[in-house]
N, C-alpha and C. Protein backbone atom coordinates (compact mmCIF):
# COMPACT_ATOMS: atom_id res chain seq x y z
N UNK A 1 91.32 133.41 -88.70
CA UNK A 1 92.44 132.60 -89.13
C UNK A 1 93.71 133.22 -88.54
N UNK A 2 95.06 132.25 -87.99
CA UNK A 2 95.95 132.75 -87.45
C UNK A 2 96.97 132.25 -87.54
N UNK A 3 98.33 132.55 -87.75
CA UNK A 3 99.60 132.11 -87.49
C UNK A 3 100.36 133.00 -86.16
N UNK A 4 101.09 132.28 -85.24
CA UNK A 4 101.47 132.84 -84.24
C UNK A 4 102.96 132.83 -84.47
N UNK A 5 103.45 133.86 -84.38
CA UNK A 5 105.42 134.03 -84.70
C UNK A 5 105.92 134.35 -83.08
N UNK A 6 105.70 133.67 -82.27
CA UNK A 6 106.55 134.14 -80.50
C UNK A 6 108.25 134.09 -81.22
N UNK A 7 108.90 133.56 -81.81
CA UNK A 7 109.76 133.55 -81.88
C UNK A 7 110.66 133.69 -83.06
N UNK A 8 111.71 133.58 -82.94
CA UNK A 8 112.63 134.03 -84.97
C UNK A 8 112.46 132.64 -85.82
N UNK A 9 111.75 131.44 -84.88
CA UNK A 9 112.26 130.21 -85.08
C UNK A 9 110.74 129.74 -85.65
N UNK A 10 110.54 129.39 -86.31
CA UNK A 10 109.26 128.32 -86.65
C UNK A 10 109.23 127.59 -86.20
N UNK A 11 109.88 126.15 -85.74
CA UNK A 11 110.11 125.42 -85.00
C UNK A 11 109.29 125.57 -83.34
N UNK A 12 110.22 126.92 -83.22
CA UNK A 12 110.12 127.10 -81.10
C UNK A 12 109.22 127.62 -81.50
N UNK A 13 108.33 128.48 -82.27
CA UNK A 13 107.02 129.13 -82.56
C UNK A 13 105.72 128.13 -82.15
N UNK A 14 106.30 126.98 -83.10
CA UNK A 14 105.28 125.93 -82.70
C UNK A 14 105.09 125.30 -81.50
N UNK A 15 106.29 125.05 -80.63
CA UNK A 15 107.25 124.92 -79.27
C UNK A 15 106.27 125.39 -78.39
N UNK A 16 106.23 126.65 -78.32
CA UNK A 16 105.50 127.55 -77.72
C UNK A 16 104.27 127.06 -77.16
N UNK A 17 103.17 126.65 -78.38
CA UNK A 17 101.77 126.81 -78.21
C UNK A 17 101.71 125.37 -77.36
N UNK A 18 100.23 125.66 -76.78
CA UNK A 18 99.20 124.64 -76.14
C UNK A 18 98.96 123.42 -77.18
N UNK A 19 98.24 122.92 -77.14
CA UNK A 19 97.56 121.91 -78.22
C UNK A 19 96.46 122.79 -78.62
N UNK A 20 95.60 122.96 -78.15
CA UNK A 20 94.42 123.54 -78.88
C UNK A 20 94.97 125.11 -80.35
N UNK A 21 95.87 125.64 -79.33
CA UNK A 21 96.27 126.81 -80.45
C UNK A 21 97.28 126.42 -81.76
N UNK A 22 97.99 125.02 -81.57
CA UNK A 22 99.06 124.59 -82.18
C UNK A 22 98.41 124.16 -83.28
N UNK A 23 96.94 123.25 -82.99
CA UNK A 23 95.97 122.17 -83.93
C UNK A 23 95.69 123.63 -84.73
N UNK A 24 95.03 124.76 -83.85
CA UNK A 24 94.20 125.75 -84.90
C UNK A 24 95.64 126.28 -85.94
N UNK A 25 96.53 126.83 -85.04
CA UNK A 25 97.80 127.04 -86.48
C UNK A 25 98.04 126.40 -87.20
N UNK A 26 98.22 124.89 -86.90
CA UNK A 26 98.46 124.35 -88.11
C UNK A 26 97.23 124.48 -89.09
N UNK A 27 96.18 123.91 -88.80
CA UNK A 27 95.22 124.07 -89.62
C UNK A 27 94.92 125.20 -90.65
N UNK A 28 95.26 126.93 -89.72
CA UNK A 28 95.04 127.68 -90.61
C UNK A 28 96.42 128.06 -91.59
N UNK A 29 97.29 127.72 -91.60
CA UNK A 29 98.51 127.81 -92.08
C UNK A 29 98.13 126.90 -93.15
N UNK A 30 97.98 125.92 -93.34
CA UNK A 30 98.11 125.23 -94.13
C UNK A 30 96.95 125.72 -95.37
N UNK A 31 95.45 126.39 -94.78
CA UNK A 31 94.83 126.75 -95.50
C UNK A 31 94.97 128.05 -96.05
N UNK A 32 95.96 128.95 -95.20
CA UNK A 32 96.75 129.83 -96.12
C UNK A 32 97.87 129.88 -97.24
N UNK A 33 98.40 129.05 -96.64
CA UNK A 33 98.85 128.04 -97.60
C UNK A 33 98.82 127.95 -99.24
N UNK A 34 97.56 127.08 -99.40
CA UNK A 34 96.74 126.71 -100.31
C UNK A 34 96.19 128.42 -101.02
N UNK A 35 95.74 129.45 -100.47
CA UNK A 35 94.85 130.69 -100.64
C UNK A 35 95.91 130.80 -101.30
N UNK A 36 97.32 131.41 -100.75
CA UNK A 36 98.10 131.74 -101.39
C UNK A 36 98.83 131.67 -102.87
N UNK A 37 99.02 129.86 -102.66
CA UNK A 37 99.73 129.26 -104.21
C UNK A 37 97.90 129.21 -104.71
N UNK A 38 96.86 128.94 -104.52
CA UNK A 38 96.01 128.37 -105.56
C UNK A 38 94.74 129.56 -105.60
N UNK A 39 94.79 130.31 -104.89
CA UNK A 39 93.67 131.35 -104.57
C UNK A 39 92.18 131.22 -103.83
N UNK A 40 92.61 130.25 -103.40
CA UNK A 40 91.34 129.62 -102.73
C UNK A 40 91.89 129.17 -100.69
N UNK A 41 91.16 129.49 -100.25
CA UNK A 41 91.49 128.33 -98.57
C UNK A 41 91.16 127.43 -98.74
N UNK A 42 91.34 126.16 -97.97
CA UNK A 42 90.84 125.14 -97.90
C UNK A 42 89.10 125.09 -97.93
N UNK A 43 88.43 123.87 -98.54
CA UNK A 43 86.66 123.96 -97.39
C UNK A 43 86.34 124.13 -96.75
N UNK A 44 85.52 124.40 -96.30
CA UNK A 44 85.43 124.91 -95.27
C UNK A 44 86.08 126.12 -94.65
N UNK A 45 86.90 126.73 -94.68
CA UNK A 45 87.73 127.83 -94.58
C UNK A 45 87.36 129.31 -95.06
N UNK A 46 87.26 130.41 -94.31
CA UNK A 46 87.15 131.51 -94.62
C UNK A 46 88.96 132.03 -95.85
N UNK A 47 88.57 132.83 -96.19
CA UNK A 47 89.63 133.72 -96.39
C UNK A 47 90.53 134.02 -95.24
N UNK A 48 91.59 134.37 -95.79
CA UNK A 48 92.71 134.96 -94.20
C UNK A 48 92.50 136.42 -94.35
N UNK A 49 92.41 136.96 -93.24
CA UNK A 49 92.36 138.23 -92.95
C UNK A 49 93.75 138.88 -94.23
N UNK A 50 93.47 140.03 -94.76
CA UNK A 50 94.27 140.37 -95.85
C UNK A 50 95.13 140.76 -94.80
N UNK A 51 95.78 141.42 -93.50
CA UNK A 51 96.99 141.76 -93.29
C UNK A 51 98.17 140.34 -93.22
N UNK A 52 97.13 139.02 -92.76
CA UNK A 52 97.61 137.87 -92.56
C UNK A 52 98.51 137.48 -93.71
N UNK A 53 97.55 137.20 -94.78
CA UNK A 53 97.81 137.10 -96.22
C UNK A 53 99.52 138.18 -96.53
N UNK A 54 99.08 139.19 -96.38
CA UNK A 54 100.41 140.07 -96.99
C UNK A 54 101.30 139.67 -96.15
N UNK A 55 101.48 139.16 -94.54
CA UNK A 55 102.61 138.80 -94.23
C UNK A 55 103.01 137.91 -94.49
N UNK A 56 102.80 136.72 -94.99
CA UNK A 56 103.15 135.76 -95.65
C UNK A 56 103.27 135.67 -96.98
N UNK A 57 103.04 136.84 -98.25
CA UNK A 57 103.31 136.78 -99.28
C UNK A 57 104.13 136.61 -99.86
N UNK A 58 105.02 135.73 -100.92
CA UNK A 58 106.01 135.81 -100.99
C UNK A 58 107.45 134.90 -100.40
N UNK A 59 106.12 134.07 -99.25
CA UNK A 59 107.45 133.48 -97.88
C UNK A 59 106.59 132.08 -98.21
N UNK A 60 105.88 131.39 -99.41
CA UNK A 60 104.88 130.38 -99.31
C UNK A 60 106.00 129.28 -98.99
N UNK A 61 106.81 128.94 -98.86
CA UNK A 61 107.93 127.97 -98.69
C UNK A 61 108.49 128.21 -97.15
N UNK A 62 108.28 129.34 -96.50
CA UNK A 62 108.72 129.29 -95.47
C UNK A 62 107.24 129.19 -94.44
N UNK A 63 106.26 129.50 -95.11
CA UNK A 63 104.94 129.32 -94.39
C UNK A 63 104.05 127.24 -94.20
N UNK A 64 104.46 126.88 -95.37
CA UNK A 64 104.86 125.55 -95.69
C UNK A 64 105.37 124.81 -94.35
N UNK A 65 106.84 125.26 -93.92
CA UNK A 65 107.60 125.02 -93.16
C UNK A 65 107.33 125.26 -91.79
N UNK A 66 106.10 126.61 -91.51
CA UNK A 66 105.43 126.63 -90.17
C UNK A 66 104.88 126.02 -89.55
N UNK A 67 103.86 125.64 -91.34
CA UNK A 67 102.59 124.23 -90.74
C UNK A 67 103.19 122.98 -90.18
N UNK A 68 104.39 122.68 -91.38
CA UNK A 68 105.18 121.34 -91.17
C UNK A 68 105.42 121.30 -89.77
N UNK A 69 106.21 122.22 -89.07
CA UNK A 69 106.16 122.12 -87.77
C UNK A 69 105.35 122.37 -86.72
N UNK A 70 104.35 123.06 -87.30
CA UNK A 70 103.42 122.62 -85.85
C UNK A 70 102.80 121.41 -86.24
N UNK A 71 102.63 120.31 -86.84
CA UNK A 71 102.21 119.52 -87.74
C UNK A 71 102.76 118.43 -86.69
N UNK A 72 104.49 118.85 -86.55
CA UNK A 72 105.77 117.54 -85.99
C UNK A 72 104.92 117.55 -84.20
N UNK A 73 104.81 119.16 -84.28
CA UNK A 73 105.05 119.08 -82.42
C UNK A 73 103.36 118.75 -81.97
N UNK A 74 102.16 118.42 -83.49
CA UNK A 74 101.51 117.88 -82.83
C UNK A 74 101.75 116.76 -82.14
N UNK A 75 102.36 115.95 -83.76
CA UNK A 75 103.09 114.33 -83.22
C UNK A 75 103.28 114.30 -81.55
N UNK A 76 104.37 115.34 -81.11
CA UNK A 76 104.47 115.35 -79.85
C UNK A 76 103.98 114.98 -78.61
N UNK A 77 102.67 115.82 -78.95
CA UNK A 77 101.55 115.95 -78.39
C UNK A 77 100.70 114.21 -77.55
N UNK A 78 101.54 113.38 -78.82
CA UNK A 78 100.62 112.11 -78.91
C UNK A 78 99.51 112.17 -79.98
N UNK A 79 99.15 113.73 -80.58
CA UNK A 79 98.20 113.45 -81.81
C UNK A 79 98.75 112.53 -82.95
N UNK A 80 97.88 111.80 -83.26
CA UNK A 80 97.69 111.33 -84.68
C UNK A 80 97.59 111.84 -85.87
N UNK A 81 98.51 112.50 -86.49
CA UNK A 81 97.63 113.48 -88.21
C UNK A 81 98.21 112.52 -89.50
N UNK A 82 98.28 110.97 -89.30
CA UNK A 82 98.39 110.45 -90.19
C UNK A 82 99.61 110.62 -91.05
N UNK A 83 99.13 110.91 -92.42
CA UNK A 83 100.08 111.65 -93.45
C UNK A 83 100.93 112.89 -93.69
N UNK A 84 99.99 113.67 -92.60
CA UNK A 84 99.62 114.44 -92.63
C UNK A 84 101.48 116.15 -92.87
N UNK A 85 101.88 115.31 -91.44
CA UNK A 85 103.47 115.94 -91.99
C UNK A 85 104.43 115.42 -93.11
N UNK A 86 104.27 114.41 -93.21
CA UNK A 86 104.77 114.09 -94.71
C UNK A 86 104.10 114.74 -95.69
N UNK A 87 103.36 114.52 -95.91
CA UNK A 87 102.47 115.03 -97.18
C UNK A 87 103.28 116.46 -97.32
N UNK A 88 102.90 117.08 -96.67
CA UNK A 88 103.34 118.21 -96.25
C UNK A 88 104.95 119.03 -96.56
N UNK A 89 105.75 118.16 -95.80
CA UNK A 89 107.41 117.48 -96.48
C UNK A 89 107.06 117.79 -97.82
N UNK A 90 106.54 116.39 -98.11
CA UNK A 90 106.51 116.79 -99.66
C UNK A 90 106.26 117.57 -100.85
N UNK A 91 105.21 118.01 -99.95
CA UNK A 91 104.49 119.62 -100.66
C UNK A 91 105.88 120.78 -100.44
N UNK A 92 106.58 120.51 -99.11
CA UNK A 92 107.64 121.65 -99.17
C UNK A 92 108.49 121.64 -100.81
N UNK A 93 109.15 119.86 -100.60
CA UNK A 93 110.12 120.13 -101.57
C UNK A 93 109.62 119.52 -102.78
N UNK A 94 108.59 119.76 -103.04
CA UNK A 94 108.05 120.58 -104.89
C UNK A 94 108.20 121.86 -104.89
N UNK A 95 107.36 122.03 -103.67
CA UNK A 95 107.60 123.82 -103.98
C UNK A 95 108.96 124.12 -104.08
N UNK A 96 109.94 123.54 -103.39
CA UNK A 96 111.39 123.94 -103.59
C UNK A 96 112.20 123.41 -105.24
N UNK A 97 111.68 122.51 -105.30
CA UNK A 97 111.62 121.89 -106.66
C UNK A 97 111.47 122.81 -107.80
N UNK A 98 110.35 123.28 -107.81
CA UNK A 98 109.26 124.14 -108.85
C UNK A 98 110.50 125.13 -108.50
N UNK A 99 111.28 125.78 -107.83
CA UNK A 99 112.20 126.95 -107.71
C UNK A 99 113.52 127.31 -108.33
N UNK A 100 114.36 128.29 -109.21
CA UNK A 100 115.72 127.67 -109.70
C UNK A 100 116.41 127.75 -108.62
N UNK A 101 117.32 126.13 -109.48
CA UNK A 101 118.75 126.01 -108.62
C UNK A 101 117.60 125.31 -106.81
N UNK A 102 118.51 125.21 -106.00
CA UNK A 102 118.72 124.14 -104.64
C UNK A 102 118.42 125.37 -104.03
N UNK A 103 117.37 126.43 -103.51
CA UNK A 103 117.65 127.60 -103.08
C UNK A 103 117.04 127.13 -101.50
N UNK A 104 117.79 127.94 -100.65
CA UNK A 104 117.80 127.62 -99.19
C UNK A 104 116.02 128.02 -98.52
N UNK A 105 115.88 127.35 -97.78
CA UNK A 105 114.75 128.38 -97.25
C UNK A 105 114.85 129.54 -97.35
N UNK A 106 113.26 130.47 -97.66
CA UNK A 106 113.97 132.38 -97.02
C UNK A 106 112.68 132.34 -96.15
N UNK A 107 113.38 132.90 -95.29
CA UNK A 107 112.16 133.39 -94.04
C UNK A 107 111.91 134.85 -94.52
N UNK A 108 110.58 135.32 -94.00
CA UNK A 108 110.18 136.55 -94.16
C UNK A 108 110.71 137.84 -93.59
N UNK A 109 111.19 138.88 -93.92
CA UNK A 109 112.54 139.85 -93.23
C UNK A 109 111.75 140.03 -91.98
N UNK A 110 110.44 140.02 -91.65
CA UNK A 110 109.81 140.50 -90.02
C UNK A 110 110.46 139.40 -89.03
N UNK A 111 111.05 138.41 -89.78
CA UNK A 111 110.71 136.90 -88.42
C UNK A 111 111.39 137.44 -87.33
N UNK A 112 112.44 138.05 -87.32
CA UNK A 112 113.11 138.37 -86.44
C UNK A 112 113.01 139.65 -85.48
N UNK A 113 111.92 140.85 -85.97
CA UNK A 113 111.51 141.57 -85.74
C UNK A 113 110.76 141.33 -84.27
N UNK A 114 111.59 142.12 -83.33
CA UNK A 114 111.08 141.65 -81.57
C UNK A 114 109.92 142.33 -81.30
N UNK A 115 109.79 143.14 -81.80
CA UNK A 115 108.26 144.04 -81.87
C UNK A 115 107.04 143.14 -82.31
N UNK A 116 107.49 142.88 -83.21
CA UNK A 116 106.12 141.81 -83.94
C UNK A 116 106.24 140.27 -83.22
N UNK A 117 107.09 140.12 -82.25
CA UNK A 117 107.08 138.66 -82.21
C UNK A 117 106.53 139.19 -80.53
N UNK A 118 106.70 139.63 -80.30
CA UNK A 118 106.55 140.20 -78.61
C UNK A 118 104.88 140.54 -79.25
N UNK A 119 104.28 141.11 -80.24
CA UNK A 119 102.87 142.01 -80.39
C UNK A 119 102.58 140.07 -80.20
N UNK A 120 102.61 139.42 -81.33
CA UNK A 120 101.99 138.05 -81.08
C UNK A 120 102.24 137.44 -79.47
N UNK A 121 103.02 137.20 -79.06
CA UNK A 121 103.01 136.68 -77.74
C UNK A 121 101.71 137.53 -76.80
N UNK A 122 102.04 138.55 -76.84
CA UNK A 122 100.72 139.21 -76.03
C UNK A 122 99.18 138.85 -76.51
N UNK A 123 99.44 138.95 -77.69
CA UNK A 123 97.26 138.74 -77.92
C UNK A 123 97.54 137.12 -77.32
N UNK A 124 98.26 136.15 -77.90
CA UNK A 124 98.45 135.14 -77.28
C UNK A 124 98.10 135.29 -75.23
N UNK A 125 98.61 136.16 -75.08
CA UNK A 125 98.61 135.90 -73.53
C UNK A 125 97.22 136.56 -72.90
N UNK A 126 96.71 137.77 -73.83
CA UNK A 126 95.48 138.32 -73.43
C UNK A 126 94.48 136.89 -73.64
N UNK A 127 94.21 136.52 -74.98
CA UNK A 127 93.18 135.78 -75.21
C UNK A 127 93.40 133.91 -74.69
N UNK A 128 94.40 133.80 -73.59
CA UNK A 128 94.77 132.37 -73.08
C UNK A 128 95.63 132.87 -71.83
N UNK A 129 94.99 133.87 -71.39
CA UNK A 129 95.78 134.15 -69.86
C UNK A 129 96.20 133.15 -68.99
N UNK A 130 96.06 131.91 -68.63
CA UNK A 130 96.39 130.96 -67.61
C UNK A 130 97.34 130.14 -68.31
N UNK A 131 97.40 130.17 -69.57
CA UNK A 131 98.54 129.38 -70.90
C UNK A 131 99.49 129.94 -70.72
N UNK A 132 99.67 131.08 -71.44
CA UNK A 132 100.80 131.65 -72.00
C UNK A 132 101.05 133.01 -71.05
N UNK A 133 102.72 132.94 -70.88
CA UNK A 133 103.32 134.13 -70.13
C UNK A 133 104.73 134.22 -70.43
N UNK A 134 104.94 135.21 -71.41
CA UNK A 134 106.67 135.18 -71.57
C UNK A 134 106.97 136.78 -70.77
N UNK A 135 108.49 136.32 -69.96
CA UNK A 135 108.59 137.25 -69.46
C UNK A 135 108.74 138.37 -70.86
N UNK A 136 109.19 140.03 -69.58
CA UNK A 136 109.25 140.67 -70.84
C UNK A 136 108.37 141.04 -71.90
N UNK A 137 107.19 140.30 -71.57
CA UNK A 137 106.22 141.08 -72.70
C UNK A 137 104.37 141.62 -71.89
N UNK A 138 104.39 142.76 -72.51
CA UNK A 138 103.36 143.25 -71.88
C UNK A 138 101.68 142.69 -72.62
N UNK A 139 101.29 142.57 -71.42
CA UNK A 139 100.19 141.92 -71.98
C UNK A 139 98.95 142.69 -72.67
N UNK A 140 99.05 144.00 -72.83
CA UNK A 140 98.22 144.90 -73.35
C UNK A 140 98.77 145.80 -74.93
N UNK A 141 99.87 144.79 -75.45
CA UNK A 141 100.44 145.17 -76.96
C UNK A 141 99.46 145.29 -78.25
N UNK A 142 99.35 145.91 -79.12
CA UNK A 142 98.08 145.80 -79.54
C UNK A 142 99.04 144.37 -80.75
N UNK A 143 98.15 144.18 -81.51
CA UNK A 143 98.85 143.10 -82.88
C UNK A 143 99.21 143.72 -83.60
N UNK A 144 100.38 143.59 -84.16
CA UNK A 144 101.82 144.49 -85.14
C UNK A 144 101.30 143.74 -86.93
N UNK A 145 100.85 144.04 -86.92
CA UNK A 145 101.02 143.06 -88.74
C UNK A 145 102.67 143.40 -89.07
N UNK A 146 103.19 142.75 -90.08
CA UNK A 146 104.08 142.90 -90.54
C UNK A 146 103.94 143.08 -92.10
N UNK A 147 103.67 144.00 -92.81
CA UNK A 147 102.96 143.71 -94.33
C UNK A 147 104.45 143.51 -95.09
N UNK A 148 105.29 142.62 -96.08
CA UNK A 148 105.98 142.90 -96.73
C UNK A 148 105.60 143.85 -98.16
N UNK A 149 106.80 144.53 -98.23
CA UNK A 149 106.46 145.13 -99.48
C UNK A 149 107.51 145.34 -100.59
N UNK A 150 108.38 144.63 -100.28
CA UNK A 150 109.61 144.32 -101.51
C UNK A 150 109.85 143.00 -100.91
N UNK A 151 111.01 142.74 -102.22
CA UNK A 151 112.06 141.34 -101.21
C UNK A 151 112.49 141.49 -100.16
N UNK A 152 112.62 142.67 -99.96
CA UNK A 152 113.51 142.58 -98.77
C UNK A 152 113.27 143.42 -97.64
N UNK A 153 112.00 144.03 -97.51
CA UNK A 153 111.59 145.05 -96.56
C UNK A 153 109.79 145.05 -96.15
N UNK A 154 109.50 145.28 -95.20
CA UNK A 154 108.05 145.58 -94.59
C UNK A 154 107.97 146.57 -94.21
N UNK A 155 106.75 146.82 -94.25
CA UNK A 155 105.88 147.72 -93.04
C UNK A 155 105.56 147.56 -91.70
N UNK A 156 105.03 148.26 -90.70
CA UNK A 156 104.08 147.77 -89.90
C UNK A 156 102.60 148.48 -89.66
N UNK A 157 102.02 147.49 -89.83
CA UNK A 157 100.43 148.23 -89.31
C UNK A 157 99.47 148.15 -87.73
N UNK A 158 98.55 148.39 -88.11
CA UNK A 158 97.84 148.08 -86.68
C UNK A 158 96.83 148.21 -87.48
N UNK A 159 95.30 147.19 -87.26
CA UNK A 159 94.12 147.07 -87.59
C UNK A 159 93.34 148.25 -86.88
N UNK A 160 92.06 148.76 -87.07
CA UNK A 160 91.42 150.21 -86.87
C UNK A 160 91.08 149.42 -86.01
N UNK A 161 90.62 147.98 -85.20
CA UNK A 161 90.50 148.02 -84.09
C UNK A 161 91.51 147.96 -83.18
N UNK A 162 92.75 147.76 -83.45
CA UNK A 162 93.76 148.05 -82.34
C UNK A 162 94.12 149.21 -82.26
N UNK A 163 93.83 150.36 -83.17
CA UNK A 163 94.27 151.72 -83.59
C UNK A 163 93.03 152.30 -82.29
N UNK A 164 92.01 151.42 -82.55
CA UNK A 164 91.15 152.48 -81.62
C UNK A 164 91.27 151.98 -80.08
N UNK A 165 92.09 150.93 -80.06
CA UNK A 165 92.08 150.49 -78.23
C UNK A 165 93.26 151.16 -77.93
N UNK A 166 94.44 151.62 -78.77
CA UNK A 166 95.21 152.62 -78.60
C UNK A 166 95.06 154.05 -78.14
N UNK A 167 93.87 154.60 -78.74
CA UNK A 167 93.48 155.62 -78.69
C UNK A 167 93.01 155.74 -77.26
N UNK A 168 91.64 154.58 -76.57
CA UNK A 168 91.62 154.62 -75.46
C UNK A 168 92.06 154.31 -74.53
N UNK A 169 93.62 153.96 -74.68
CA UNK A 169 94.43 153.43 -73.71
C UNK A 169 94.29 151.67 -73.58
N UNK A 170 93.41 151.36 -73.83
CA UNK A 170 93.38 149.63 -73.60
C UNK A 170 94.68 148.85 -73.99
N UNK A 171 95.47 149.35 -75.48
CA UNK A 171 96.31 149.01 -75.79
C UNK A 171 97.66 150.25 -75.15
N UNK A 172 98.92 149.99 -75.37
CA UNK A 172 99.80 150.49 -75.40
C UNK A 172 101.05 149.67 -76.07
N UNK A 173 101.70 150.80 -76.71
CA UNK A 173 103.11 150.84 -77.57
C UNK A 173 104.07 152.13 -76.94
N UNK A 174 105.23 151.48 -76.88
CA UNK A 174 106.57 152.73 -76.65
C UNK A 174 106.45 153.48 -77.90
N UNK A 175 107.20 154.50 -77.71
CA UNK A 175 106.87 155.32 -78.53
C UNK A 175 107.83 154.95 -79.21
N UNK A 176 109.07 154.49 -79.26
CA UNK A 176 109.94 153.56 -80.32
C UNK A 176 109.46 152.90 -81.53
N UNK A 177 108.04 152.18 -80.72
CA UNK A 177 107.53 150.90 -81.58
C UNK A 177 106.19 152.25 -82.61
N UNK A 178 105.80 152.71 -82.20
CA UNK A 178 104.68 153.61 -82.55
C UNK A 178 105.24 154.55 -83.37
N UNK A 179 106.43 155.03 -83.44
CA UNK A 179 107.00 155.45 -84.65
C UNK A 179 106.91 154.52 -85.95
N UNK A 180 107.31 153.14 -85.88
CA UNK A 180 107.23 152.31 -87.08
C UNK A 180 106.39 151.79 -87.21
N UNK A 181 104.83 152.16 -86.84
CA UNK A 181 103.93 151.72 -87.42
C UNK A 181 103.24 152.45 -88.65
N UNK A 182 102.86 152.53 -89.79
CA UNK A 182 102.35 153.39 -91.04
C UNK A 182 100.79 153.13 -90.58
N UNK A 183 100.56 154.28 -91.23
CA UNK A 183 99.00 154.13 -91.53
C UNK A 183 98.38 153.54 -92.78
């Protein structure tokens, strides 16, 4: 299961992708989604990987707002999803509803984080090499989780399999970025 952040923007995030990766984000977004507010994924649906889950904890209104848009730029596409971004719409503003007071979107404090949006662009570019190429980003980054852990602050991790392609060189991080990763 996956959400892709290339950018600070949800919108250009969605912008970004192919059709095939845009259909799978929306899809799994939305079934994180659901895991999140109801504790369950959709049917069919695995669980989200728990680092997935913790980066989106907390942001279910701004994760809402991911699907919604890769949802629009299927439209784009020429896909058909029916109801499917409305519904959706609507699911935003209950959830905004269900909230006190008119409160603005909040995005998650990583969105803007160039480390984590550059780590996604790369697995993006390793695992769809002829797709995706943003300058500026190296294609051997390992994946940055972003775990939140207050309102207002995260972590960063690396999964024991990117920890170990680090180790043998497959991956690489500046040593800038490899300072702020925790164990």
């Amino acid at each position: 299961m996956m959400t892709w952040m290339t950018r600070a923007s949800l919108f250009d995030s969605a912008l970004d992708m192919e059709l095939p990766e845009l259909a799978m984000a929306q899809i799994h977004s939305q079934s994180l989604l659901n895991e999140l507010l109801f504790g369950e994924p959709d049917v069919d649906m695995k669980a989200a990987p728990l680092p997935l889950s913790r980066m989106w904890q907390g942001y279910e209104v701004a994760l809402a707002g991911y699907s919604v848009a890769c949802a629009a730029v299927m439209v784009s596409f020429g896909v058909t999803t029916g109801l499917r971004p409305q519904v959706m719409a609507q699911g935003v503003a209950q959830l905004r509803a269900g909230s006190e007071g008119d409160e603005p979107l909040v995005l998650p404090p990583w969105i803007q984080d160039i480390d984590v949006l550059r780590s996604h662009r790369s697995n993006m570019m390793r695992r769809w090499p002829g797709r995706y190429d943003w300058p500026r980003t190296p294609v051997n980054m390992p994946y940055i989780w972003p775990i939140v852990v207050d309102a207002g602050g995260y972590i960063l991790k690396l999964s024991k399999y990117d920890r170990g392609l680090l180790a043998s060189g497959e991956r690489k991080l500046p040593t800038n970025i490899l300072e702020r990763i925790q164990e």
